[in-house]
C-alpha atoms as a PDB file:
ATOM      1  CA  UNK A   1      26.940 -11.323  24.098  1.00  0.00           C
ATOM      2  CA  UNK A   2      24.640  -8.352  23.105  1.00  0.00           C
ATOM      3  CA  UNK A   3      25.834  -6.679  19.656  1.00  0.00           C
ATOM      4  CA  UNK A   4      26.068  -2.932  20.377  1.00  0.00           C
ATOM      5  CA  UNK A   5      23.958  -0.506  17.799  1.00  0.00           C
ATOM      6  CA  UNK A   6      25.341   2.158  16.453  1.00  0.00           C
ATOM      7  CA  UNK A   7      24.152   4.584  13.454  1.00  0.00           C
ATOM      8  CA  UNK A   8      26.574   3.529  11.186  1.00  0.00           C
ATOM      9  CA  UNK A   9      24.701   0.385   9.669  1.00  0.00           C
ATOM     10  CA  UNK A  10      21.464   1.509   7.651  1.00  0.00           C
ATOM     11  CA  UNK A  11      17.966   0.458   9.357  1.00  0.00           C
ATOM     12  CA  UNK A  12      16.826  -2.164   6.865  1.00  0.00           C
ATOM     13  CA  UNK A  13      13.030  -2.276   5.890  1.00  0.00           C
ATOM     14  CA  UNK A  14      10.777  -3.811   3.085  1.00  0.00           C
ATOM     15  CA  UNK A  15       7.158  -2.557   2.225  1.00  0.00           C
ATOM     16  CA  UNK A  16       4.433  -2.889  -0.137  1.00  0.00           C
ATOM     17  CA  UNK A  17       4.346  -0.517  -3.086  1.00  0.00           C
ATOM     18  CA  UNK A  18       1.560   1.156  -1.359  1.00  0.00           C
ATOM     19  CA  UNK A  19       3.713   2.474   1.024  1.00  0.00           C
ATOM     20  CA  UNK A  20       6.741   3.386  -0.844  1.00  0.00           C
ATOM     21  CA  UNK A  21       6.540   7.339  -1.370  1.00  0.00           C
ATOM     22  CA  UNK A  22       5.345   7.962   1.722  1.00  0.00           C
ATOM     23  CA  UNK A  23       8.092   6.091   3.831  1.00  0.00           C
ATOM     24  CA  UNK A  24      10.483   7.860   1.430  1.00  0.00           C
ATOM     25  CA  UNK A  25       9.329  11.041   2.364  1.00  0.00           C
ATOM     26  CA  UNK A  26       9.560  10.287   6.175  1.00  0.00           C
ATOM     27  CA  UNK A  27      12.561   8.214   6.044  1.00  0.00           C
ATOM     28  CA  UNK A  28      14.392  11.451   4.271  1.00  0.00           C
ATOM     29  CA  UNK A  29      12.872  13.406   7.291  1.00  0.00           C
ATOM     30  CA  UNK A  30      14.088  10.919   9.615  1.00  0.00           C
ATOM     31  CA  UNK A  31      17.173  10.785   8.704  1.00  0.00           C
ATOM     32  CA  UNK A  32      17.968  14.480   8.621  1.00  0.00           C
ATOM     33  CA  UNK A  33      16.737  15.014  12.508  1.00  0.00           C
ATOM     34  CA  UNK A  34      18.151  12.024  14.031  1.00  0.00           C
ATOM     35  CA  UNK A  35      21.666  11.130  11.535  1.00  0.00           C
ATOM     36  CA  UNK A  36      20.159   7.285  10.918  1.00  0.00           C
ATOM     37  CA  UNK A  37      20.280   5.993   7.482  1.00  0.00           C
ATOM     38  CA  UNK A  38      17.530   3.988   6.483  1.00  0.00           C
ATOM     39  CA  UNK A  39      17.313   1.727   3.751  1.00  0.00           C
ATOM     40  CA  UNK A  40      13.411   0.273   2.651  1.00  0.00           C
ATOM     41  CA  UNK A  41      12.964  -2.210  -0.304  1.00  0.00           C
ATOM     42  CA  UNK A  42       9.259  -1.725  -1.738  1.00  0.00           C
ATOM     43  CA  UNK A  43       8.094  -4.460  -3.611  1.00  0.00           C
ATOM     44  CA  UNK A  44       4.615  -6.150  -4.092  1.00  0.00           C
ATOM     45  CA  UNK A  45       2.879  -6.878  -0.950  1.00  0.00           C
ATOM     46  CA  UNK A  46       2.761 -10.885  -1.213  1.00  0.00           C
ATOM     47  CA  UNK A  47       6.550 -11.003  -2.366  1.00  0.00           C
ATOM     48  CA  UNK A  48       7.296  -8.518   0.972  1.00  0.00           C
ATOM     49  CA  UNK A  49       5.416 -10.725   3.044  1.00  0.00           C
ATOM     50  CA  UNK A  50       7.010 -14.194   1.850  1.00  0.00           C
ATOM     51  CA  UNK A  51      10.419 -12.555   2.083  1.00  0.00           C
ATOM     52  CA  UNK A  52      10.195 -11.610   5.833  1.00  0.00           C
ATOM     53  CA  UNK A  53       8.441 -15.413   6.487  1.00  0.00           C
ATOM     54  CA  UNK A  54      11.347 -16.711   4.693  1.00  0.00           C
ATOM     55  CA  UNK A  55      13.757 -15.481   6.685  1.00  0.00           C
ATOM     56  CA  UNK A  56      15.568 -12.860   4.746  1.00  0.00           C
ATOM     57  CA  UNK A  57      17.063 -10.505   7.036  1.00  0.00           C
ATOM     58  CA  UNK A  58      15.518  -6.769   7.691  1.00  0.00           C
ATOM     59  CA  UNK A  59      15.153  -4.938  10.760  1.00  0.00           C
ATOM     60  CA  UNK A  60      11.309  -3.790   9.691  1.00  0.00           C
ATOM     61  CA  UNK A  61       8.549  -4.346   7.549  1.00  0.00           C
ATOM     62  CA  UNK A  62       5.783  -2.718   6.341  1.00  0.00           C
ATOM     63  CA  UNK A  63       2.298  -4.329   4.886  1.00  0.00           C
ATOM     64  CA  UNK A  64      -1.149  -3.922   5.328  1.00  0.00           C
ATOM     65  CA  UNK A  65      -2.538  -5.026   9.095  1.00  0.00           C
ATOM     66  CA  UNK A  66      -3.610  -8.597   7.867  1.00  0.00           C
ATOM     67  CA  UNK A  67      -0.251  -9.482   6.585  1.00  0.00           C
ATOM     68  CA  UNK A  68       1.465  -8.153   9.974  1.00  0.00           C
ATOM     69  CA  UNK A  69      -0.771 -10.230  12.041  1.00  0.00           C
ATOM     70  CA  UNK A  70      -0.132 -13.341   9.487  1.00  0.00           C
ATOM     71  CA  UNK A  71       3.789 -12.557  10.506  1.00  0.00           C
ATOM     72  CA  UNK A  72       2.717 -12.223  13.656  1.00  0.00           C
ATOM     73  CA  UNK A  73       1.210 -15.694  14.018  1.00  0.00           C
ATOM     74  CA  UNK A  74       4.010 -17.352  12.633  1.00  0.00           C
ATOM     75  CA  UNK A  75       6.890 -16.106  15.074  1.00  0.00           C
ATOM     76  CA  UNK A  76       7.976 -13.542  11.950  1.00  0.00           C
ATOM     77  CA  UNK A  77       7.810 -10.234  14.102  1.00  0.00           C
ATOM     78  CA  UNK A  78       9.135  -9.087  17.724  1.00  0.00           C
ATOM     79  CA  UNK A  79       6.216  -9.121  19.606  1.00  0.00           C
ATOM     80  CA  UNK A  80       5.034  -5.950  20.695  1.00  0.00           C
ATOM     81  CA  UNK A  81       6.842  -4.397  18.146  1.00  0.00           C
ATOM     82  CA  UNK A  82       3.759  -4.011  15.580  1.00  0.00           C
ATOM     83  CA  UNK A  83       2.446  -0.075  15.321  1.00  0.00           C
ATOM     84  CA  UNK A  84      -0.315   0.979  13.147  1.00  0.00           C
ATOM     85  CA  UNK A  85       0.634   3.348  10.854  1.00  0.00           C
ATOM     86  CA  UNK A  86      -1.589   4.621   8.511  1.00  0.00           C
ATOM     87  CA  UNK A  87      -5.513   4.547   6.951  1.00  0.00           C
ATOM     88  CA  UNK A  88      -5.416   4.553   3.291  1.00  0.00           C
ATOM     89  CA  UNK A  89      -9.005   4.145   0.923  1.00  0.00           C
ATOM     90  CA  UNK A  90      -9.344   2.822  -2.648  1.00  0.00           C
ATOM     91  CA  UNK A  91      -9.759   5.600  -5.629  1.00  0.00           C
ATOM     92  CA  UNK A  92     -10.628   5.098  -8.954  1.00  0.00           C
ATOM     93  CA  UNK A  93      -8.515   6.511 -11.522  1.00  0.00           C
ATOM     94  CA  UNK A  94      -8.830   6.942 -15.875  1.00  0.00           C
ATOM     95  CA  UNK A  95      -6.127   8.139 -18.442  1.00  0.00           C
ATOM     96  CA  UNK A  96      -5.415  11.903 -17.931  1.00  0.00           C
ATOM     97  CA  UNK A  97      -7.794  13.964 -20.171  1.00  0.00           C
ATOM     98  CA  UNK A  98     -10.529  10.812 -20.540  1.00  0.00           C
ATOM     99  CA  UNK A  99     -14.181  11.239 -19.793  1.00  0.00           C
ATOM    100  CA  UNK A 100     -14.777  10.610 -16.401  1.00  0.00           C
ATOM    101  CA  UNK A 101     -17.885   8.312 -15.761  1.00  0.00           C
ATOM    102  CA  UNK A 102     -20.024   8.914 -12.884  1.00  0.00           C
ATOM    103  CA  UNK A 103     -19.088   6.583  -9.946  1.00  0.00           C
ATOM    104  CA  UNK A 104     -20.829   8.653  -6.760  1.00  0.00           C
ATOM    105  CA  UNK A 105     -22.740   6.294  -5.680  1.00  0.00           C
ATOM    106  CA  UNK A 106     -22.632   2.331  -5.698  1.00  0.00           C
ATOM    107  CA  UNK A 107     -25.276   2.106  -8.646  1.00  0.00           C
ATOM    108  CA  UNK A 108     -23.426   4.226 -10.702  1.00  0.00           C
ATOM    109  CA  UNK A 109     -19.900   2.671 -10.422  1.00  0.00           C
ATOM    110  CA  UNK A 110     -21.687  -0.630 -11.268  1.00  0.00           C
ATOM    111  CA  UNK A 111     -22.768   0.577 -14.552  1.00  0.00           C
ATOM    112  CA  UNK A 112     -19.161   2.556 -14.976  1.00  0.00           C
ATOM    113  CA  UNK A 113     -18.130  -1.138 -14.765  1.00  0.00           C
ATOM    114  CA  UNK A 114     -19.844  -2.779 -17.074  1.00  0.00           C
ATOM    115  CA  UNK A 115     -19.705   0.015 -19.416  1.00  0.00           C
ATOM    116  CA  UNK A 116     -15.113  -0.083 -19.319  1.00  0.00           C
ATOM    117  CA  UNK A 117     -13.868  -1.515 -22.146  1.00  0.00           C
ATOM    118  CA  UNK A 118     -11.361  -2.902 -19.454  1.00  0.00           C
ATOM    119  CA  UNK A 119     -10.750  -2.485 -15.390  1.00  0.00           C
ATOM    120  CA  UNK A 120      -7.460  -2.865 -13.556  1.00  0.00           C
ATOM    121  CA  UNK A 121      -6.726  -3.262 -10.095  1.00  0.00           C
ATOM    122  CA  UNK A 122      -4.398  -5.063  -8.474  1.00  0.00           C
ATOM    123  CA  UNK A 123      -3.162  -8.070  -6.257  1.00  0.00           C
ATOM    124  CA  UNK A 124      -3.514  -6.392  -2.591  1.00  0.00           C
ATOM    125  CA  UNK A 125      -6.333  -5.619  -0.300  1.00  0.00           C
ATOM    126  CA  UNK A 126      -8.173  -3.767  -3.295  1.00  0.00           C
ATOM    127  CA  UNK A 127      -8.470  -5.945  -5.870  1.00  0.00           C
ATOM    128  CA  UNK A 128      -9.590  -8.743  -3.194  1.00  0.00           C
ATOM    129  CA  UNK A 129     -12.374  -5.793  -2.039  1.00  0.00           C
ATOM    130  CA  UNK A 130     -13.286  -5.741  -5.840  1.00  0.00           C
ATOM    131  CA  UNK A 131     -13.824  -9.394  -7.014  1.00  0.00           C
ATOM    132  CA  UNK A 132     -15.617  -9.595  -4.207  1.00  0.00           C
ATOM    133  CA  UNK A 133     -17.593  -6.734  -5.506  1.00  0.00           C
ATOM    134  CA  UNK A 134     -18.331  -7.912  -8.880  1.00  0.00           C
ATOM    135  CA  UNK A 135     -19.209 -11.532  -7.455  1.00  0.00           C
ATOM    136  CA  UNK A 136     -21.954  -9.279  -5.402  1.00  0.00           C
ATOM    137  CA  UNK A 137     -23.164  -7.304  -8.012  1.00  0.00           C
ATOM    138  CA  UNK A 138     -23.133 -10.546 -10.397  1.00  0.00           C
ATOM    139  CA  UNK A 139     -21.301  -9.136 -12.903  1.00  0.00           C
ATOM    140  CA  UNK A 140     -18.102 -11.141 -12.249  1.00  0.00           C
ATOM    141  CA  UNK A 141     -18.464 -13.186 -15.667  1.00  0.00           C
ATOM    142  CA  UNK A 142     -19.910 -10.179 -17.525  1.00  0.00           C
ATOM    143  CA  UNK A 143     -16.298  -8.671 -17.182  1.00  0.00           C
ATOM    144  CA  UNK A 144     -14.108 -11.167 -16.948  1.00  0.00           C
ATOM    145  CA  UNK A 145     -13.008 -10.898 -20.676  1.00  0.00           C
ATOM    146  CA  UNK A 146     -12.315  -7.279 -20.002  1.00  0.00           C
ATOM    147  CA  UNK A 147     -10.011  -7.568 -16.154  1.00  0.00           C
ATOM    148  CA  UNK A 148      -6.900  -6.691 -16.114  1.00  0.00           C
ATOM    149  CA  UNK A 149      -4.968  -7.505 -12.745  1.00  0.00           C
ATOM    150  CA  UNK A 150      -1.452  -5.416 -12.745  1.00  0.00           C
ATOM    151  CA  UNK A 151       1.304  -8.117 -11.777  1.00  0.00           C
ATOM    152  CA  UNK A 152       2.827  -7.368  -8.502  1.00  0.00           C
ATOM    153  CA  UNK A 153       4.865  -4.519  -8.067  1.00  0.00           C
ATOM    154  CA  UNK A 154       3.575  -2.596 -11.248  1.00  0.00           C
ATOM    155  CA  UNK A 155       0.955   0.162 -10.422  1.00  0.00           C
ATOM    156  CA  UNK A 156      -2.474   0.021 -11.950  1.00  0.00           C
ATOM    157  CA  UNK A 157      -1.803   3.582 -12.725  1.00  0.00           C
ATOM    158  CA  UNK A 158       1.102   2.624 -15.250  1.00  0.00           C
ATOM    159  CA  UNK A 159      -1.263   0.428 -17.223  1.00  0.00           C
ATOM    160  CA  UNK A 160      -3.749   3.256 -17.373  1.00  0.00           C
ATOM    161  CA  UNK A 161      -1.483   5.845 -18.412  1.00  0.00           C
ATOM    162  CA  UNK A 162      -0.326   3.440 -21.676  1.00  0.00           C
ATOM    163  CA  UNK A 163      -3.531   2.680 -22.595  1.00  0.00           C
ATOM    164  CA  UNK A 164      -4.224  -0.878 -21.503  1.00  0.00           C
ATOM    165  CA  UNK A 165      -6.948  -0.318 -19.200  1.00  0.00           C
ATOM    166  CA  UNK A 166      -9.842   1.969 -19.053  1.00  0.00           C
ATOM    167  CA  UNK A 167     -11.480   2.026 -15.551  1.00  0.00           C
ATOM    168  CA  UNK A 168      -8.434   1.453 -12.544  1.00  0.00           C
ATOM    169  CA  UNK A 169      -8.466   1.040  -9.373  1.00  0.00           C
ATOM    170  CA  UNK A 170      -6.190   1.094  -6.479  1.00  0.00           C
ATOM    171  CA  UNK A 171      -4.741   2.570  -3.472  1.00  0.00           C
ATOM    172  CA  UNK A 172      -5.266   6.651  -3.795  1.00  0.00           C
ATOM    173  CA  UNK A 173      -1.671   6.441  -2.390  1.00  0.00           C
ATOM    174  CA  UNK A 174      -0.689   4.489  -5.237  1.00  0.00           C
ATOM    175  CA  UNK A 175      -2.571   6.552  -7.880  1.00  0.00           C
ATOM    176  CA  UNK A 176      -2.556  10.090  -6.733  1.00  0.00           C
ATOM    177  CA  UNK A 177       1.462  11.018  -7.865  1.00  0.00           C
ATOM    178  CA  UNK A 178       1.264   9.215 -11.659  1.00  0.00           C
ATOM    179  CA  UNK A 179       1.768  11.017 -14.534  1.00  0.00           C
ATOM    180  CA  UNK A 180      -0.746  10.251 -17.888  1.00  0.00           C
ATOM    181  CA  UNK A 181      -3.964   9.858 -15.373  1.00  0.00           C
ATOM    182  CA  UNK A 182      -6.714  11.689 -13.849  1.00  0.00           C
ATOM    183  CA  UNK A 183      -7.827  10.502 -10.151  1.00  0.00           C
ATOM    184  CA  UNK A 184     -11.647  10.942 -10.287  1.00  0.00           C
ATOM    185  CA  UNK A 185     -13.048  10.059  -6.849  1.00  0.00           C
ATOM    186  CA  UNK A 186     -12.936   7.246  -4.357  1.00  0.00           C
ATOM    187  CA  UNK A 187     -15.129   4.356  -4.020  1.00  0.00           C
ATOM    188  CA  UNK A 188     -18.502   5.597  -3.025  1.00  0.00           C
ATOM    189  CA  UNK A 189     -18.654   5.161   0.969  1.00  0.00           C
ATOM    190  CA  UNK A 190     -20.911   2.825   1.131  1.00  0.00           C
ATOM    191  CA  UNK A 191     -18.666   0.226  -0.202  1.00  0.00           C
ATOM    192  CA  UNK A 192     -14.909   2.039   0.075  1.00  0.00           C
ATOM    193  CA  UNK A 193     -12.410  -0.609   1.794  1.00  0.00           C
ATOM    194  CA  UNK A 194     -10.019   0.753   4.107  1.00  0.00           C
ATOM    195  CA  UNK A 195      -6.792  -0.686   4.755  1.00  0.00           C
ATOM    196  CA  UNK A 196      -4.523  -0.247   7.691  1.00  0.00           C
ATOM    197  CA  UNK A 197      -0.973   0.064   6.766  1.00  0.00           C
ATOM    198  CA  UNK A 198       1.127  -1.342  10.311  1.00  0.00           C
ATOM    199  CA  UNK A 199       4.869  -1.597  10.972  1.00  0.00           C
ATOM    200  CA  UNK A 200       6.915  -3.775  12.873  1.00  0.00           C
ATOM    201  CA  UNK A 201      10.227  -5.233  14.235  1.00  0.00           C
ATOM    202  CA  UNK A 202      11.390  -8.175  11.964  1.00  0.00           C
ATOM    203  CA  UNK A 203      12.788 -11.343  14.186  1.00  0.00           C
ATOM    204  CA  UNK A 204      15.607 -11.210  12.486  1.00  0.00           C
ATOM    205  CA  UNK A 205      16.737  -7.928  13.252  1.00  0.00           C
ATOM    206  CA  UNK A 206      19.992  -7.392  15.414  1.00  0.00           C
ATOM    207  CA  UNK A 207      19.088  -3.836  15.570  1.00  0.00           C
ATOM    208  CA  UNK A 208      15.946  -4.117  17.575  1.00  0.00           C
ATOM    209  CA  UNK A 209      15.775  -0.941  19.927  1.00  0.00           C
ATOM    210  CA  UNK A 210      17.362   1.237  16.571  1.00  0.00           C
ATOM    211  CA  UNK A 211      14.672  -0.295  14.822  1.00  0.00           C
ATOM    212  CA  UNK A 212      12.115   0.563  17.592  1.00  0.00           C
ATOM    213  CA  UNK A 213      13.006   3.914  17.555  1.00  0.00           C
ATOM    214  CA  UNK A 214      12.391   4.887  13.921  1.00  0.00           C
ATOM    215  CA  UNK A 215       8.903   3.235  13.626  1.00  0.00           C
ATOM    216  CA  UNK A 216       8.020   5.242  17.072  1.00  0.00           C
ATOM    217  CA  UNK A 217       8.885   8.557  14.613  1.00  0.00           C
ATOM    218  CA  UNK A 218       6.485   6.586  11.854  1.00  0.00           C
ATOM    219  CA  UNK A 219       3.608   6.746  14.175  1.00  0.00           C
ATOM    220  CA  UNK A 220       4.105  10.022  15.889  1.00  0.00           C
ATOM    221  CA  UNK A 221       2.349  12.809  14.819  1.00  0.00           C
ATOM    222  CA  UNK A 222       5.393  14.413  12.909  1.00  0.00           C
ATOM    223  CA  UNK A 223       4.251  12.177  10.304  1.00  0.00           C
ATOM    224  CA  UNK A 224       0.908  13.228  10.314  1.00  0.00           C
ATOM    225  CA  UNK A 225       1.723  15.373   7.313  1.00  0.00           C
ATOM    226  CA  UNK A 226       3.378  13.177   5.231  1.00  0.00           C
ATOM    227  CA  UNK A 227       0.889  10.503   5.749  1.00  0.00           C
ATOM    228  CA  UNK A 228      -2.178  13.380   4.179  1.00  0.00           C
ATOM    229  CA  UNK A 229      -0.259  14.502   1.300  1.00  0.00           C
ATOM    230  CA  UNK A 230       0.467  10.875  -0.051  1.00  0.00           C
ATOM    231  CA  UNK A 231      -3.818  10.063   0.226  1.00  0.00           C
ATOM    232  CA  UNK A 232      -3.396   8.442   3.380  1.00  0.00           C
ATOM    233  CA  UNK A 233      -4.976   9.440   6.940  1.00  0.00           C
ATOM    234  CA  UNK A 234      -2.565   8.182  10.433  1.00  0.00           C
ATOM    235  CA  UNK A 235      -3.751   5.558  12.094  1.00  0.00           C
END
């Protein structure tokens, strides 16, 4: 027998950190046009991910495209149920009042680099993007003594703003709304890594069509707004 959905349960969600303010912002709109509450966990995006392929029990998730289509594969997701939500670039970020190196152009961040005292980034898409960087440039070893990797769940921005790294990076989303640091650009073009941040339907869900519903107002171009004040672009 179908279970009948009504608006008095909360939509549940989990997300990466990446994500967080900006599906506050729009589940606060959301919730004021249509009466839904919705209720979205944000937690680092390989703890998110395990979560939903474990089984634990939310109506949506939220991760980077990659991670969606590894959910995907593995039964995790309602298929058809996956929308793209958002573009979102790397910036690169020092304490708030620090001089700000020159990083315009791939050259220059290269010698930023090697000139930190330390670098942070962190466990998602980005900090993949930038080991892959420094294994390019061969300065991986160079720096090594000097990376610090922010555990999961803890902004790079945090450890910039007390003073245990020099040089972050990380999602602009992630960066742009810290107190104690000064965003100073994005990566240079030439090598910037853009993720795609995509929703979708968990299996688990017994509120499928409710759930359907608010990512359609995720990916509509109400959110548009939202999406370019919190550093991202929609997808």
């Amino acid at each position: 027998m179908a279970v009948k959905e009504t608006m008095s349960q909360p939509v549940t969600g989990i997300s990466s950190m990446a994500t967080r303010t900006l599906l506050a912002r729009l589940v606060e709109e959301y919730e004021r046009r249509v009466g839904q509450h919705v209720t979205i966990e944000s937690v680092g995006g390989i703890a998110a991910a395990r979560r939903v392929q474990e089984g634990e029990r939310f109506d949506i998730v939220v991760l980077g495209s990659d991670a969606i289509d590894g959910l995907m594969a593995d039964g995790r997701i309602v298929p058809g149920s996956r929308v793209d939500l958002a573009r979102s670039g790397v910036a690169i970020a020092v304490a708030a009042g620090a001089p700000r190196p020159e990083i315009g152009t791939e050259a220059a961040l290269r010698e930023a680099i090697l000139a930190a005292r330390s670098i942070g980034y962190s466990t998602g898409p980005s900090g993949t993007h930038l080991i892959r960087l420094f294994e390019r440039w061969r300065i991986a070893e160079t720096i090594a003594p000097r990376i610090v990797q922010a555990p999961a769940g803890v902004p790079v921005g945090a450890l910039i703003g007390r003073g245990e790294v020099e040089l972050g990076f990380q999602q602009l989303s992630e960066l742009m709304h810290l107190p104690g640091i000064d965003v100073i650009g994005p990566l240079p073009a030439e090598i910037q890594i853009v993720t795609i941040f995509s929703a979708a339907v968990c299996a688990v869900s017994e509120r499928r069509e409710t759930a359907k519903a608010l990512l359609a107002f995720l990916a509509s171009p109400t959110a548009a707004r939202a999406k370019f004040d919190h550093g991202m672009e929609p997808a």
